[in-house]
Protein backbone atom coordinates (compact mmCIF):
# COMPACT_ATOMS: atom_id res chain seq x y z
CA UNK A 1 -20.33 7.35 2.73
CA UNK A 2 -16.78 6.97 1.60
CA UNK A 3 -14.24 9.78 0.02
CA UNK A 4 -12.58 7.90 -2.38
CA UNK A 5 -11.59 10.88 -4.57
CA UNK A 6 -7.88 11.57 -2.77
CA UNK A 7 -7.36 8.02 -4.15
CA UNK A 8 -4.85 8.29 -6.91
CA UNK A 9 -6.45 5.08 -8.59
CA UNK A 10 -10.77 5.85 -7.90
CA UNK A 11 -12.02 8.63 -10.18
CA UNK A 12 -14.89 8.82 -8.31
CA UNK A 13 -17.74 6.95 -6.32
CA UNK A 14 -21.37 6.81 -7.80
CA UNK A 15 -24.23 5.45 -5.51
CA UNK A 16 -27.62 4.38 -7.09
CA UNK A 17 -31.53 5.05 -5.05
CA UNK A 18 -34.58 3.11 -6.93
CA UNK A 19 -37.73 2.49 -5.74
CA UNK A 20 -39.00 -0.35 -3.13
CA UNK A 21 -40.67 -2.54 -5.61
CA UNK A 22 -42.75 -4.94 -3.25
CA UNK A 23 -43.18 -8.19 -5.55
CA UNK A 24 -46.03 -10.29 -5.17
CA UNK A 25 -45.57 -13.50 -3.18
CA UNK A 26 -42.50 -11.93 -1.38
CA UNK A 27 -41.87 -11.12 1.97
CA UNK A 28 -40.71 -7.39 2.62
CA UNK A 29 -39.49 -7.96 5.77
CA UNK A 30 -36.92 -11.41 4.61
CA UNK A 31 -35.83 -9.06 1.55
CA UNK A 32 -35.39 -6.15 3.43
CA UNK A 33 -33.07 -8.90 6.00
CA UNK A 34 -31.11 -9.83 3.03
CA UNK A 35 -30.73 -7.04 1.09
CA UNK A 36 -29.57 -4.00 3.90
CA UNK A 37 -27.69 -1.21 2.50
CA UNK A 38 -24.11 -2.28 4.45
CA UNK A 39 -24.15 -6.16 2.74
CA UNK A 40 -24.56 -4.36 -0.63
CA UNK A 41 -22.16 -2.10 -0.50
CA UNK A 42 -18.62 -2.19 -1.40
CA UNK A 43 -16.90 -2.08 1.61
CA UNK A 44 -16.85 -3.89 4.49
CA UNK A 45 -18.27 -2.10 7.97
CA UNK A 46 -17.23 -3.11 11.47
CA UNK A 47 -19.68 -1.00 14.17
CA UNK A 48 -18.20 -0.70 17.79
CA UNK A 49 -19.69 0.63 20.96
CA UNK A 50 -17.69 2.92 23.78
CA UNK A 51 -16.05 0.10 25.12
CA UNK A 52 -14.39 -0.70 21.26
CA UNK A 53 -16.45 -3.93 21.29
CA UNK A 54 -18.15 -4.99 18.32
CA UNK A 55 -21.94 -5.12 17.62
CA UNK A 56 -22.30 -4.94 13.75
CA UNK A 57 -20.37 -5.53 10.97
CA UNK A 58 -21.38 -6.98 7.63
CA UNK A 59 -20.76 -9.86 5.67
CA UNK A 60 -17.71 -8.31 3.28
CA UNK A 61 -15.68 -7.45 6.83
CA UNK A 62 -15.41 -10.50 7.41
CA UNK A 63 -14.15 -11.43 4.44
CA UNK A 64 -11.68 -8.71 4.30
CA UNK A 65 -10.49 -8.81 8.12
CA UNK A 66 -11.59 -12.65 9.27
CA UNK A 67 -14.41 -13.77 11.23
CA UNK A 68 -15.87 -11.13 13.68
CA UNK A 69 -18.08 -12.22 15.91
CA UNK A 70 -20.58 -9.71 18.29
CA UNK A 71 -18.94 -8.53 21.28
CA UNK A 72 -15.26 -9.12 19.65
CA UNK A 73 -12.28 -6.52 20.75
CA UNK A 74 -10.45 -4.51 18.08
CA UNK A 75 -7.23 -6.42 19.17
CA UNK A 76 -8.28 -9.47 17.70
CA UNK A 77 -8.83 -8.37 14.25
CA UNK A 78 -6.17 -5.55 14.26
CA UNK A 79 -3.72 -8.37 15.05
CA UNK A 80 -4.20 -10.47 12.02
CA UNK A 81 -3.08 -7.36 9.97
CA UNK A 82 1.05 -7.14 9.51
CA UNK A 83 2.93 -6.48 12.31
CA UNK A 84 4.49 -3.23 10.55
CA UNK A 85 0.42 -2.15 9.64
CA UNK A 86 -0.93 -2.25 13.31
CA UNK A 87 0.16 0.88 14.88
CA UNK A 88 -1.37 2.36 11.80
CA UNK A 89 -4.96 0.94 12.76
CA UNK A 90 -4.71 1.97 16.23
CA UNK A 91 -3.55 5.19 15.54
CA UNK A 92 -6.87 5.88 13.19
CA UNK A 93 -8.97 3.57 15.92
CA UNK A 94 -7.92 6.05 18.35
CA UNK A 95 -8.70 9.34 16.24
CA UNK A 96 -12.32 8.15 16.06
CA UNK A 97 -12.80 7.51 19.72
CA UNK A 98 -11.65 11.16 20.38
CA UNK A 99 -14.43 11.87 17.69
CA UNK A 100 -12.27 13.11 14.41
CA UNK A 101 -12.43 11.25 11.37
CA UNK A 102 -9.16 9.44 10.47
CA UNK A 103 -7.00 9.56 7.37
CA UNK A 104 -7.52 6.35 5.41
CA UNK A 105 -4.57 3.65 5.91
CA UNK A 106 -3.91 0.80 3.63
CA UNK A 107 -2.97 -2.68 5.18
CA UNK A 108 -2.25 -5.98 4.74
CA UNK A 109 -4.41 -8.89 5.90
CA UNK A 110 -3.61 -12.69 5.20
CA UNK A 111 -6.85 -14.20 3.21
CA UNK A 112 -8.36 -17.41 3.40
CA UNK A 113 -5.49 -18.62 1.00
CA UNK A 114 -2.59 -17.09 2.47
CA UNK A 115 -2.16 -14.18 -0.34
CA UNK A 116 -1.73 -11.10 0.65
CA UNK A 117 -4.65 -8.60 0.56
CA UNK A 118 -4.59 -4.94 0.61
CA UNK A 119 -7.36 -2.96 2.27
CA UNK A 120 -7.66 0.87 3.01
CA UNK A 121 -9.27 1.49 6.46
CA UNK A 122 -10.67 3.90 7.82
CA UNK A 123 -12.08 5.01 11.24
CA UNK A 124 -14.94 7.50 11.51
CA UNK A 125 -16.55 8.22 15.05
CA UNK A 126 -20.09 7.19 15.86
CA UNK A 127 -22.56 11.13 17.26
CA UNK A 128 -25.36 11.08 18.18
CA UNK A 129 -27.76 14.37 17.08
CA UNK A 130 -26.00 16.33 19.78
CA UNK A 131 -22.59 15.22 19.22
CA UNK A 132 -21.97 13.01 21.80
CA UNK A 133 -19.60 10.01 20.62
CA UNK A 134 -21.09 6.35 21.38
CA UNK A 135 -18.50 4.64 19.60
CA UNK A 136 -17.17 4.49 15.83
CA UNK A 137 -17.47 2.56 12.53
CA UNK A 138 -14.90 1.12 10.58
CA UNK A 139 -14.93 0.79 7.00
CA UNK A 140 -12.19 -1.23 4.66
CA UNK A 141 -11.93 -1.10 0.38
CA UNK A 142 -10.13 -3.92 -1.30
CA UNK A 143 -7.62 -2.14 -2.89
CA UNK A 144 -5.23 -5.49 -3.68
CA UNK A 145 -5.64 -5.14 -7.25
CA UNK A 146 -4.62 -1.08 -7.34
CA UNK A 147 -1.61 -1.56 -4.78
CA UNK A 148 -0.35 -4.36 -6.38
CA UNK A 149 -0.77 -2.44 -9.75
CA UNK A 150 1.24 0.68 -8.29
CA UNK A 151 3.69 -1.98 -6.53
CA UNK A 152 4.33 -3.40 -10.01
CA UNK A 153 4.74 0.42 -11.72
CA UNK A 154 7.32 1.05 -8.91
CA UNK A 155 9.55 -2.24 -9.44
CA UNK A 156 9.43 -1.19 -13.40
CA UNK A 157 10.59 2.45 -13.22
CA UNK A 158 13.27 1.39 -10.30
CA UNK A 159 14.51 -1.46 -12.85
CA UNK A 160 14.48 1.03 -15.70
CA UNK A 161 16.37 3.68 -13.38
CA UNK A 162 19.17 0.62 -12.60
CA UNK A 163 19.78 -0.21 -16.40
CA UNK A 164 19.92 3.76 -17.34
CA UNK A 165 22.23 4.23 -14.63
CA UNK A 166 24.48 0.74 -14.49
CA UNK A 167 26.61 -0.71 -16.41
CA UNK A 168 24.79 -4.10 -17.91
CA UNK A 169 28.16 -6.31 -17.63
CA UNK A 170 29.23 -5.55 -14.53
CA UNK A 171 26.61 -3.98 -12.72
CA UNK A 172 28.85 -0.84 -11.63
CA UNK A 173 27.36 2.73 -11.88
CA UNK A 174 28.09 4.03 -16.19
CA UNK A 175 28.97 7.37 -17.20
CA UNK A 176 25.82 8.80 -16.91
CA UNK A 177 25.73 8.08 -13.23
CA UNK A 178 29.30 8.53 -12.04
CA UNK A 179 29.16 12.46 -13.99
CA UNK A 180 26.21 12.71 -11.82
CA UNK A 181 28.04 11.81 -8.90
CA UNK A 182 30.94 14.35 -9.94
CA UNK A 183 28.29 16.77 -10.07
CA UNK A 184 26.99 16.54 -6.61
CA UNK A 185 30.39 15.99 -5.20
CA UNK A 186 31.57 19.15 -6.86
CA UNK A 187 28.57 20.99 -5.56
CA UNK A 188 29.58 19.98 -2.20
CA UNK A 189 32.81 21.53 -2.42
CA UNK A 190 31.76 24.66 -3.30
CA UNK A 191 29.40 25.04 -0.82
CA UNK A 192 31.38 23.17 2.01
CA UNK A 193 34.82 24.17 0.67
CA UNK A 194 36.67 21.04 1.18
CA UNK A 195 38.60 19.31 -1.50
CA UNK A 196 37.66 17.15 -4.23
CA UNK A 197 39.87 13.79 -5.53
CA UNK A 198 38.95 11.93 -8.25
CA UNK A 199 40.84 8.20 -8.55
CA UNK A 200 41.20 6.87 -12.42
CA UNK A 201 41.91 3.34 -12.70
CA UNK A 202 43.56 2.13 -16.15
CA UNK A 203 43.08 -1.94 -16.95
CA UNK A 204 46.79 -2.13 -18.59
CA UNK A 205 47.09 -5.11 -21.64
CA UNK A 206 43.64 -5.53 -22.03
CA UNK A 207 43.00 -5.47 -26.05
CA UNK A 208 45.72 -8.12 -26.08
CA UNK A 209 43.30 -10.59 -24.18
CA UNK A 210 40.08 -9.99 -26.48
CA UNK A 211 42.25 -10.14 -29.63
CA UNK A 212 43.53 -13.16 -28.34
CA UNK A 213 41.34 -15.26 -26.39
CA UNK A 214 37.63 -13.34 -27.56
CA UNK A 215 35.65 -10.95 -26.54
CA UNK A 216 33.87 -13.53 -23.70
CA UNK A 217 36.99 -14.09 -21.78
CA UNK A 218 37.30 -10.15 -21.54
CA UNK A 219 34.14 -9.78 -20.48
CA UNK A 220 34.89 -12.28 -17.72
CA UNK A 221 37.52 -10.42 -16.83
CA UNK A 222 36.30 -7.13 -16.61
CA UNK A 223 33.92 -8.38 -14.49
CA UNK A 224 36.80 -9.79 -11.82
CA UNK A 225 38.49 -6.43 -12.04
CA UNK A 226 34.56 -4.79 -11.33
CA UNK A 227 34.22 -7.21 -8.39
């Protein structure tokens, strides 16, 4: 099984039992080949012994991480995740082999395609009955589709926070933002006691221009003076 439920974006994780129906004319045994529990379930499993060497994994891992082949080393799937993502995965690898369950990480793999996909990992260790480790399991959710949701959700609030807090012509902080900044600097003094200067800057003959040559030639020039 799979906690899902500190995810933000899951609401929750619901896995169905039937019956074995044996049809006539069927083989158990070739349905029971194609149809194990791992290759219908929604995330991908890689298996590893002591030695961190592969010796299961099912057919979604290998779509999420790249062909893994029996006998494979974690180091040559790890490394086909982002550079800046691979201490991450070792990190959780290595919390399994000292037998504690890791805390999920999400990270990026390169697909078939080239696009980027987003996968949330996670390391638990392999007991016997008595305890003893003999190894771990691996288990990776697509998530793509949620982090590029969240991604998108965080480049929308931080455009919204630029055009509340920036002027549209010139791209300098507005009112809004520089009282802020008067605020905080003000705060500082008091608590710091040092001194506080505030610089005002007039543009001299401006009207002139705008009555004269329009209001897109002052624009052009307030944006010189801003630059």
């Amino acid at each position: 099984t799979v906690n899902l439920l500190d995810d933000p974006a899951i609401g929750g994780v619901v896995t169905a039992f039937g019956p074995h129906m044996t049809h006539e004319g069927t083989d158990d045994t070739e349905r029971a080949d194609t149809m194990r529990l791992s290759d219908i379930m929604p995330v991908g499993v890689v298996q590893a012994g002591r030695s961190g060497t592969c010796y299961f994994r099912n057919h979604l891992s290998v779509h999420h991480l790249g062909p893994i082949e029996r006998g494979d080393p974690p180091e040559r799937w790890i490394a086909r995740a982002r550079d800046e993502d691979q201490d991450g995965l070792w990190r959780a690898l290595k919390e399994a082999e000292a037998g504690r369950r890791s805390d999920p990480v999400v990270v990026c793999f390169s697909q078939s395609d080239g696009s980027p996909g987003w996968f949330r990992v996670e390391f638990s260790p392999h007991l016997t009955r008595s305890g003893e480790s003999v190894g771990w399991v691996a288990t990776t959710l697509d998530v793509t589709a949620e982090t590029e949701a969240r991604q998108e959700l965080h480049d929308a609030q931080q455009r919204l926070w630029h055009l509340a807090n920036h002027d549209a012509l010139t791209g300098l902080p507005n009112r809004p933002a520089m009282l802020d900044r008067i605020d905080s600097a003000l705060a500082r003094q008091r608590r710091d006691g040092h001194g506080v200067a505030l610089l005002y800057c007039d543009l001299d003959g401006f009207k002139p221009v705008n009555d004269t040559y329009g209001h897109e030639m002052g624009d052009r020039i307030i944006s010189i003076v801003a630059e």
